[in-house]
N, C-alpha and C. Protein backbone atom coordinates (compact mmCIF):
# COMPACT_ATOMS: atom_id res chain seq x y z
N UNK A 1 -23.68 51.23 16.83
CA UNK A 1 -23.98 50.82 15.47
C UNK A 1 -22.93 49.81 14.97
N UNK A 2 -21.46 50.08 14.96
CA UNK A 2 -20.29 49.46 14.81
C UNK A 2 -21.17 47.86 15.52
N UNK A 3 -20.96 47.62 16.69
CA UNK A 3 -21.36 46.98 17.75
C UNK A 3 -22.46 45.55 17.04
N UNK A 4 -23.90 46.25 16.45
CA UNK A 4 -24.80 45.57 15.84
C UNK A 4 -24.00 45.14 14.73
N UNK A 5 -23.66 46.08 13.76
CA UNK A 5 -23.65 45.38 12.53
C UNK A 5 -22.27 44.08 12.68
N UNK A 6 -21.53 43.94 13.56
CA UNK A 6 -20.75 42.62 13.95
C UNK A 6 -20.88 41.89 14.61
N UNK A 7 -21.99 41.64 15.42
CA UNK A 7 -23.04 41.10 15.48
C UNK A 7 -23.68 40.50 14.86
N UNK A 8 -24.38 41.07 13.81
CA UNK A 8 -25.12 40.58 12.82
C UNK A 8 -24.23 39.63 12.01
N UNK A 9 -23.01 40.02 11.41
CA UNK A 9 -22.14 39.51 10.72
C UNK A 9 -21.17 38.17 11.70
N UNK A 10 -21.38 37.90 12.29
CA UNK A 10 -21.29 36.91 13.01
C UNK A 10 -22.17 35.80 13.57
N UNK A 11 -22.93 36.52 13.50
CA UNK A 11 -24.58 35.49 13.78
C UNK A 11 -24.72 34.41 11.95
N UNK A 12 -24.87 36.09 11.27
CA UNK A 12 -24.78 35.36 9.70
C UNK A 12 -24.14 34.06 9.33
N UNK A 13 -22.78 33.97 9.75
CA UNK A 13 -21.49 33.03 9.64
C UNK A 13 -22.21 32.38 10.85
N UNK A 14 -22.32 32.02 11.70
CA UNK A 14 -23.03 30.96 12.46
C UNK A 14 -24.06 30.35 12.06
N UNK A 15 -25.04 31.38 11.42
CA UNK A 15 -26.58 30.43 10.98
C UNK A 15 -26.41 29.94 9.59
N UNK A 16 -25.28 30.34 8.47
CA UNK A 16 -25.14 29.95 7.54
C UNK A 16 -23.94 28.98 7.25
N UNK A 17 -23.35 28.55 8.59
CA UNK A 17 -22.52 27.30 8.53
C UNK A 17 -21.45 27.74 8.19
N UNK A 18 -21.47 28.67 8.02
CA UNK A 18 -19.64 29.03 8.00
C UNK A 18 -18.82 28.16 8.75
N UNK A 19 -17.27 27.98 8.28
CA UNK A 19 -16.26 27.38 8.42
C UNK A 19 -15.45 27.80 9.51
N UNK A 20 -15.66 29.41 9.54
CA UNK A 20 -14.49 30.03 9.82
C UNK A 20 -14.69 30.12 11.39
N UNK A 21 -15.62 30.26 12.05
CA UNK A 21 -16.12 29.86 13.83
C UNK A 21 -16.27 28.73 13.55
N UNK A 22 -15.90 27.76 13.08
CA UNK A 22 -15.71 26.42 13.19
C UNK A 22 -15.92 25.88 14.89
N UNK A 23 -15.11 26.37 15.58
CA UNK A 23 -14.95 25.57 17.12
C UNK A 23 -16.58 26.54 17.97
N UNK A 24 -17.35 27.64 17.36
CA UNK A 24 -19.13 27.92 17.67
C UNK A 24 -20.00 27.61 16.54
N UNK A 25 -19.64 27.09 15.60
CA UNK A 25 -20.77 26.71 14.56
C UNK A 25 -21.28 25.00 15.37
N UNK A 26 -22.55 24.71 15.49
CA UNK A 26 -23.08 23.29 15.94
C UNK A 26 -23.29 23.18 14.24
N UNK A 27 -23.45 23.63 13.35
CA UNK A 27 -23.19 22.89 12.06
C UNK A 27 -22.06 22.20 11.32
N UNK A 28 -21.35 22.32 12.47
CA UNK A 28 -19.62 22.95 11.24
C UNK A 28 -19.80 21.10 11.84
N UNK A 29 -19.22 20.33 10.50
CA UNK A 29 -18.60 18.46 10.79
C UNK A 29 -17.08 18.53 10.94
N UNK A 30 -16.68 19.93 11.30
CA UNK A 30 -14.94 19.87 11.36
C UNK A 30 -14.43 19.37 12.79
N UNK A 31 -13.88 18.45 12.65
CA UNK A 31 -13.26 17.49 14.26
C UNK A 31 -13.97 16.04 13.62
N UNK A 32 -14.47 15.75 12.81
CA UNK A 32 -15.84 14.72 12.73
C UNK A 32 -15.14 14.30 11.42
N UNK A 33 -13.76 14.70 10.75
CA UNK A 33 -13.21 13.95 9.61
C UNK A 33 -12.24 13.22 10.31
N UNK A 34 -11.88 12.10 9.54
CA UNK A 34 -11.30 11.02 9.78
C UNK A 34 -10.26 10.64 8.73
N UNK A 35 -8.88 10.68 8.77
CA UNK A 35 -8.21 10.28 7.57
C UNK A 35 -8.45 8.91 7.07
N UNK A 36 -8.47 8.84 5.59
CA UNK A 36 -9.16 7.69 4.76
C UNK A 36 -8.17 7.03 5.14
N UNK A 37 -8.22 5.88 4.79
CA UNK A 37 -7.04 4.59 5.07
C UNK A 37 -6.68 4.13 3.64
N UNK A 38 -5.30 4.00 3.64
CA UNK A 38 -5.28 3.16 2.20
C UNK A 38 -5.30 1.91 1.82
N UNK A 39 -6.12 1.13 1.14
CA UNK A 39 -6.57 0.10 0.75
C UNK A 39 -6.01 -0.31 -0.41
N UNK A 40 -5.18 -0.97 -0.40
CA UNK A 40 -4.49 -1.61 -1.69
C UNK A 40 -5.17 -2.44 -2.55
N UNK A 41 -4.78 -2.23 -4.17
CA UNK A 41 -5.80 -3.18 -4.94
C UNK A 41 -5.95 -5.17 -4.45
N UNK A 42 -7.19 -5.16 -4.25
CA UNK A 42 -7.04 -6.09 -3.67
C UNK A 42 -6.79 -7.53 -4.48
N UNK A 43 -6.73 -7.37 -5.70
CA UNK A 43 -6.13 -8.63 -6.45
C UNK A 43 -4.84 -8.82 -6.42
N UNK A 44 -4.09 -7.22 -6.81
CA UNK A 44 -2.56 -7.46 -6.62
C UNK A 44 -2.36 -7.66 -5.01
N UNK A 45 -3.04 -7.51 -4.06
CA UNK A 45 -2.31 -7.67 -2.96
C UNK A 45 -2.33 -9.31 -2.28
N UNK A 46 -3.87 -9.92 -3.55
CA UNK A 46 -3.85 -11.37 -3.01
C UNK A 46 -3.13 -11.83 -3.32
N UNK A 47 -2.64 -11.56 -4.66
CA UNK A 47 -1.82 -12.36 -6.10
C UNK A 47 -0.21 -12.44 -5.14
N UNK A 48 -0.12 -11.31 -4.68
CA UNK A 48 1.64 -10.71 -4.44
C UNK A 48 1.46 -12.28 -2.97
N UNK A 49 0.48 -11.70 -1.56
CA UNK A 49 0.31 -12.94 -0.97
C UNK A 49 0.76 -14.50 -1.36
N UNK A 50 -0.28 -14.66 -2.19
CA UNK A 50 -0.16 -16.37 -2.67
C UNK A 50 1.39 -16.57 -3.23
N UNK A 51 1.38 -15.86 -4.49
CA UNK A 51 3.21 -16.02 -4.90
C UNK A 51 4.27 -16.26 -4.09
N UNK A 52 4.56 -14.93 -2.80
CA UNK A 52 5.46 -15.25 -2.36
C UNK A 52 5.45 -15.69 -0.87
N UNK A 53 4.09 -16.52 -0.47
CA UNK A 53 4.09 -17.25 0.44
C UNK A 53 4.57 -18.34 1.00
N UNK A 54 5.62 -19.34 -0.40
CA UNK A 54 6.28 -20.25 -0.37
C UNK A 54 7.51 -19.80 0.21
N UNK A 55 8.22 -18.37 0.39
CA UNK A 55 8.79 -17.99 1.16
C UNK A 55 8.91 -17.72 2.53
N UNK A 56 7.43 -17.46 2.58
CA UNK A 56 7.12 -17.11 4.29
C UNK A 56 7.36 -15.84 4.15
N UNK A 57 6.03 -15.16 4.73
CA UNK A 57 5.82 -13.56 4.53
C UNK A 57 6.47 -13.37 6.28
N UNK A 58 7.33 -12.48 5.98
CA UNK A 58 8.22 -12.07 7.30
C UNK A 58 7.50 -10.76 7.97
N UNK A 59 6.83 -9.67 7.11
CA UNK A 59 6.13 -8.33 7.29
C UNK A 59 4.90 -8.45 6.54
N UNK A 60 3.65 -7.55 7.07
CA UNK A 60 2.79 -7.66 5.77
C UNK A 60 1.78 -6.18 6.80
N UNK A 61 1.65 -5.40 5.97
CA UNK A 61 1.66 -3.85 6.25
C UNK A 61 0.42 -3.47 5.31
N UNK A 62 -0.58 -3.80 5.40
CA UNK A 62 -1.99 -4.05 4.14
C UNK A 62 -2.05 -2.57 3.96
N UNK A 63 -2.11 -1.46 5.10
CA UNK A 63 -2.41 0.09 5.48
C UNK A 63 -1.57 0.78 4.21
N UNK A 64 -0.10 0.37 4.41
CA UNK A 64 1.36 0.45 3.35
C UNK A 64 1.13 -0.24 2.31
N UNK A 65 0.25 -1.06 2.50
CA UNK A 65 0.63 -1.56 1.03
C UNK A 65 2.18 -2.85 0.38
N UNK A 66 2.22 -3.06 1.92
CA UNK A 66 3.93 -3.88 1.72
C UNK A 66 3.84 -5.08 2.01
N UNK A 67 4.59 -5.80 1.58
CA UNK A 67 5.09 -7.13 1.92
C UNK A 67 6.22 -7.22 1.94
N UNK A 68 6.75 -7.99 2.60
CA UNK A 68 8.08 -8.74 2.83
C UNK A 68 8.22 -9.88 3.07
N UNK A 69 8.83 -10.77 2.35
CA UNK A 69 9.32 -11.94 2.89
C UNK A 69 10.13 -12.47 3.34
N UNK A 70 10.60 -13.76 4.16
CA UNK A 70 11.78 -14.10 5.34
C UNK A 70 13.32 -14.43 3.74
N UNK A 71 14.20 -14.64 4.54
CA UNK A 71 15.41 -14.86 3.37
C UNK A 71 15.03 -16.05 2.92
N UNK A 72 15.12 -16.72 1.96
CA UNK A 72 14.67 -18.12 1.91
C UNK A 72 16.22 -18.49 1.04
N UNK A 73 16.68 -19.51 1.60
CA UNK A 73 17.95 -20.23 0.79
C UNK A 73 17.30 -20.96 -0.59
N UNK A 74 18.26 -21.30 -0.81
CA UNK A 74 18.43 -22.14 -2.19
C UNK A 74 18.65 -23.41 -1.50
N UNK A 75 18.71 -24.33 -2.54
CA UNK A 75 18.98 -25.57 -2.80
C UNK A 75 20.36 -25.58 -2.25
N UNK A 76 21.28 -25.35 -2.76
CA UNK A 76 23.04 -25.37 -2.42
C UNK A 76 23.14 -24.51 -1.12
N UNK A 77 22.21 -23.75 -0.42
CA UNK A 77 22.62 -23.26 0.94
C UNK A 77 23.40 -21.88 0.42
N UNK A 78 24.14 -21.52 -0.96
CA UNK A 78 24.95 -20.62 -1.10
C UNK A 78 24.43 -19.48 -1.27
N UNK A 79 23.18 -19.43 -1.94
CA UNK A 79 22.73 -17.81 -1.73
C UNK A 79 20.58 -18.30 -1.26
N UNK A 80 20.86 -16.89 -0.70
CA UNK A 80 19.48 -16.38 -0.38
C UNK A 80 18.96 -15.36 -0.66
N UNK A 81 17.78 -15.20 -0.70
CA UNK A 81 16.53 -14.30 -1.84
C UNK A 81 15.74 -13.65 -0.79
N UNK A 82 15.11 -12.65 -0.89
CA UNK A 82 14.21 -11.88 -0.08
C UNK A 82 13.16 -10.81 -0.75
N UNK A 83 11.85 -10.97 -0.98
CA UNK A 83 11.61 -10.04 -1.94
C UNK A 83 10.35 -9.42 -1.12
N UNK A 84 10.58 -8.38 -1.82
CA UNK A 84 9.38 -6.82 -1.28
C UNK A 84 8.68 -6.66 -2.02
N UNK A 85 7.27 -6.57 -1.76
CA UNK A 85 6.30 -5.95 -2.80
C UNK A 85 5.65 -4.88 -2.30
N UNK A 86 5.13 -4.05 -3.37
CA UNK A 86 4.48 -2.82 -2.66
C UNK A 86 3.52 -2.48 -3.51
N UNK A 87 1.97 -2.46 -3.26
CA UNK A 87 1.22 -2.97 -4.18
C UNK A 87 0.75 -0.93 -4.05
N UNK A 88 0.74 -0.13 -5.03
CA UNK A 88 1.24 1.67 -4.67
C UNK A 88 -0.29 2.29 -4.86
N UNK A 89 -1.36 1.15 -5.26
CA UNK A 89 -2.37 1.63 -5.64
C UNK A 89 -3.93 1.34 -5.52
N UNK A 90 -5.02 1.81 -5.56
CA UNK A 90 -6.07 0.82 -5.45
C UNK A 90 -6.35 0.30 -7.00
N UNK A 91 -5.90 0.43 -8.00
CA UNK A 91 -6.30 0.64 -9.15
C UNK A 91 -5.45 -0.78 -9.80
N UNK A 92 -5.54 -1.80 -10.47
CA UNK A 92 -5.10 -2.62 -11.57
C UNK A 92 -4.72 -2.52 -12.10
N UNK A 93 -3.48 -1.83 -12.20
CA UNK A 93 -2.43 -1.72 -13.35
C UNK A 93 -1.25 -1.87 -12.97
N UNK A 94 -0.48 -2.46 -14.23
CA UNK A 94 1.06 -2.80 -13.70
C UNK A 94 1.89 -2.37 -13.32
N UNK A 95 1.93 -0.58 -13.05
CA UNK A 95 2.59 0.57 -12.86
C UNK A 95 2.02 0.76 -11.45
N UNK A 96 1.60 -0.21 -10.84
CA UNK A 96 0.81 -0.06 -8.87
C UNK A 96 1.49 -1.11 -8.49
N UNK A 97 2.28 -1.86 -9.20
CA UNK A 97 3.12 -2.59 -8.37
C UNK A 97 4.42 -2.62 -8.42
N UNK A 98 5.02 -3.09 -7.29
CA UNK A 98 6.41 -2.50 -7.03
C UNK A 98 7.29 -3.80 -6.66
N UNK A 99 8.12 -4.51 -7.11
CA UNK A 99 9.17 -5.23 -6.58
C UNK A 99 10.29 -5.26 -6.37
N UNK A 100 11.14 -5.58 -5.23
CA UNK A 100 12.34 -5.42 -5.03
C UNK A 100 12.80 -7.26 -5.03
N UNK A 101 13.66 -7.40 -5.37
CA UNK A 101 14.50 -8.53 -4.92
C UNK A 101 15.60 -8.71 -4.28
N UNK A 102 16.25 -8.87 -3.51
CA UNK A 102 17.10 -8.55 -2.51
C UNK A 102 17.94 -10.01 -2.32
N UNK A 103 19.32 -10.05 -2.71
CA UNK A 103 20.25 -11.43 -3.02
C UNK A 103 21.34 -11.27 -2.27
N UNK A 104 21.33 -12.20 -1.83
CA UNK A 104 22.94 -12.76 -0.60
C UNK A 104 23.12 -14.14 -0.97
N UNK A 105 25.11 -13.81 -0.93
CA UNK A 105 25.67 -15.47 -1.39
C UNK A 105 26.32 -15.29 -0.26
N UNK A 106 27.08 -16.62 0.05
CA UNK A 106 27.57 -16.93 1.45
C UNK A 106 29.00 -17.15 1.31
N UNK A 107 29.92 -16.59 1.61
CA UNK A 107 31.23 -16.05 1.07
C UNK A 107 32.27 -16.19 2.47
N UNK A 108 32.96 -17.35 2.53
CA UNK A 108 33.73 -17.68 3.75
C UNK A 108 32.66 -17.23 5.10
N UNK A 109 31.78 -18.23 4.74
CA UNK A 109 30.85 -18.44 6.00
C UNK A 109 30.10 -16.92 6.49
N UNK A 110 30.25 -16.13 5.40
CA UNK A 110 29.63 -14.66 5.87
C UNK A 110 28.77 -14.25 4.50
N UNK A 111 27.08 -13.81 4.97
CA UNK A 111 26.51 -13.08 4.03
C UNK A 111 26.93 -12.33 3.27
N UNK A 112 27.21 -12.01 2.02
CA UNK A 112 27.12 -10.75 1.73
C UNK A 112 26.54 -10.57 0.51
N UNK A 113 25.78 -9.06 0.52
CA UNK A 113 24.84 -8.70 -0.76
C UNK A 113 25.37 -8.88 -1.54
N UNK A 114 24.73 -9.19 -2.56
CA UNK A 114 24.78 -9.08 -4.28
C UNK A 114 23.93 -7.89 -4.46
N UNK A 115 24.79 -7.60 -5.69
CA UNK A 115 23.97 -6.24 -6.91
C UNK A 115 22.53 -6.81 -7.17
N UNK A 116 21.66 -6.34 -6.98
CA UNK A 116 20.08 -6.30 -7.40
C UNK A 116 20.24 -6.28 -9.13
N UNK A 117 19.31 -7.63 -9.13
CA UNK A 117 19.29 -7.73 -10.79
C UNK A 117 17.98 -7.37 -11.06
N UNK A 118 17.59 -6.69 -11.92
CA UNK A 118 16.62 -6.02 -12.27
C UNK A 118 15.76 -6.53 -12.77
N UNK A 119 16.21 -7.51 -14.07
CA UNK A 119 15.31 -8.53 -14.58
C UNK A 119 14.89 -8.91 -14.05
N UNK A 120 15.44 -9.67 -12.62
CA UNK A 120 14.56 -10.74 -11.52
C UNK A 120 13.65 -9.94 -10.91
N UNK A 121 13.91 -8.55 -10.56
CA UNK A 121 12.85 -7.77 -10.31
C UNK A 121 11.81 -8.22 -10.99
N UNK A 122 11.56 -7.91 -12.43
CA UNK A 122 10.52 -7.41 -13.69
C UNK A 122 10.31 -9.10 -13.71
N UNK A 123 10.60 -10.15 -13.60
CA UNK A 123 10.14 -10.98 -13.47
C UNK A 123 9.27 -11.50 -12.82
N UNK A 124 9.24 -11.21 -11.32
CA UNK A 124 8.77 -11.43 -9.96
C UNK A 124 7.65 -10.76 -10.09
N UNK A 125 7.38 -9.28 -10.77
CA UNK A 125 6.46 -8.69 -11.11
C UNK A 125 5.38 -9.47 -11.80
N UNK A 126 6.14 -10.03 -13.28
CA UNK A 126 4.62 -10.32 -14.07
C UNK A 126 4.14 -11.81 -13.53
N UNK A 127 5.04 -12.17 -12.64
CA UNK A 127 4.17 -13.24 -12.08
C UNK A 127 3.18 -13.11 -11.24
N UNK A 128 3.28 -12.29 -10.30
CA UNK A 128 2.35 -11.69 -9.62
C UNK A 128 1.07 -10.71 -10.32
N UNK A 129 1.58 -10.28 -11.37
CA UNK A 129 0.61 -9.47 -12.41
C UNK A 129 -0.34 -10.57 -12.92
N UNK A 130 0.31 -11.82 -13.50
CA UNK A 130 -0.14 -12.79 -14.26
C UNK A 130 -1.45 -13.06 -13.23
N UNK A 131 -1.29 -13.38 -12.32
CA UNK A 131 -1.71 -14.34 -10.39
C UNK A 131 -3.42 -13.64 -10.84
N UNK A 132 -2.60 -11.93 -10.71
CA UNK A 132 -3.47 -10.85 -10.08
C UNK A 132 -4.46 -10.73 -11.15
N UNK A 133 -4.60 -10.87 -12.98
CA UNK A 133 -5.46 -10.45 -13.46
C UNK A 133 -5.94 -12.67 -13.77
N UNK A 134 -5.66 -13.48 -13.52
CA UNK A 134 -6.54 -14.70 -13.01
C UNK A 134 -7.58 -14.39 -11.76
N UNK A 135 -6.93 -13.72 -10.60
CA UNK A 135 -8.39 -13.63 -9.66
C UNK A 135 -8.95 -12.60 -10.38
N UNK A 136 -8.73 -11.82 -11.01
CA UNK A 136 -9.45 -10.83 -11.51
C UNK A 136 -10.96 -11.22 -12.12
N UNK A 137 -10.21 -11.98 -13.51
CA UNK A 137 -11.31 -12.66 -14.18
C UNK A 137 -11.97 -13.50 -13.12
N UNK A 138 -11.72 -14.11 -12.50
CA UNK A 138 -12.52 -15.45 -11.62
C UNK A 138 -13.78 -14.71 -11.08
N UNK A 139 -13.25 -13.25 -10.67
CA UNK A 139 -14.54 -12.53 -9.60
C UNK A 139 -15.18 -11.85 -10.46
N UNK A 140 -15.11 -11.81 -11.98
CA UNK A 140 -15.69 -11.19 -13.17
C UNK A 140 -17.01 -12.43 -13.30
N UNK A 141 -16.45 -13.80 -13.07
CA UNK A 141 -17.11 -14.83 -14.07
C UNK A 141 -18.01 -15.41 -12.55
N UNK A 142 -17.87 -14.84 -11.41
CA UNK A 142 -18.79 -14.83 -10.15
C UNK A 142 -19.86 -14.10 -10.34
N UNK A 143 -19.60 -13.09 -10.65
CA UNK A 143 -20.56 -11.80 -10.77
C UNK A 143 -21.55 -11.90 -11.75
């Protein structure tokens, strides 16, 4: 009796798709998921592109969401710039993007960092913000 009724209660969970025999259910779609990929908003990620392409993109990580660009000098040769973006979201807002700026002056023929100025951060940002809600509208006034 024991015998049948777990039986039965196992058949049940098989014909009703249960989860839990997952590896004997032919219903169960478990092995058959796939982790989503992340797709960054795609205006900020064109906008961030075009901006700091006059640098020369050194990394570009679309999955991450990152960019990087090569050091690019100045005019006087004395300092160089490097900036990171990290676009954190699929969504259009200014709180999905991320910039770093990254500064070296050239100091008896040797690199060395400078303190990260923040402003130039928040700057670098709304230019790329600015970029990002122009294609925005453009694919508004397509549609």
């Amino acid at each position: 009796m024991k015998h049948r009724l777990c039986l039965i209660g196992f058949l049940c969970c098989l014909a009703g798709g249960c989860a839990w025999p997952s590896w004997l259910n032919p219903l169960s779609d478990e092995g058959e998921k796939t982790a989503a990929v992340f797709e960054p908003n795609r205006f900020l990620w064109q906008a961030a592109k075009e901006k700091l392409a006059f640098m020369g993109i050194a990394k570009e990580n679309k999955e991450a969401g990152t960019l990087e660009t090569q050091w690019h000098e100045t005019d006087g040769n004395k300092e160089a710039f490097k900036i990171e973006a990290k676009v954190l979201s699929t969504q259009l807002r200014s709180d999905c993007l991320q910039v770093t700026v990254f500064k070296r002056r050239l100091s008896n023929g040797v690199w060395v960092d400078v303190e990260p100025n923040l402003r130039l951060d928040q700057e670098v940002e709304n230019v790329i913000l600015k970029q990002a809600k122009v294609l925005y509208r453009r694919s508004m006034a397509l549609e």
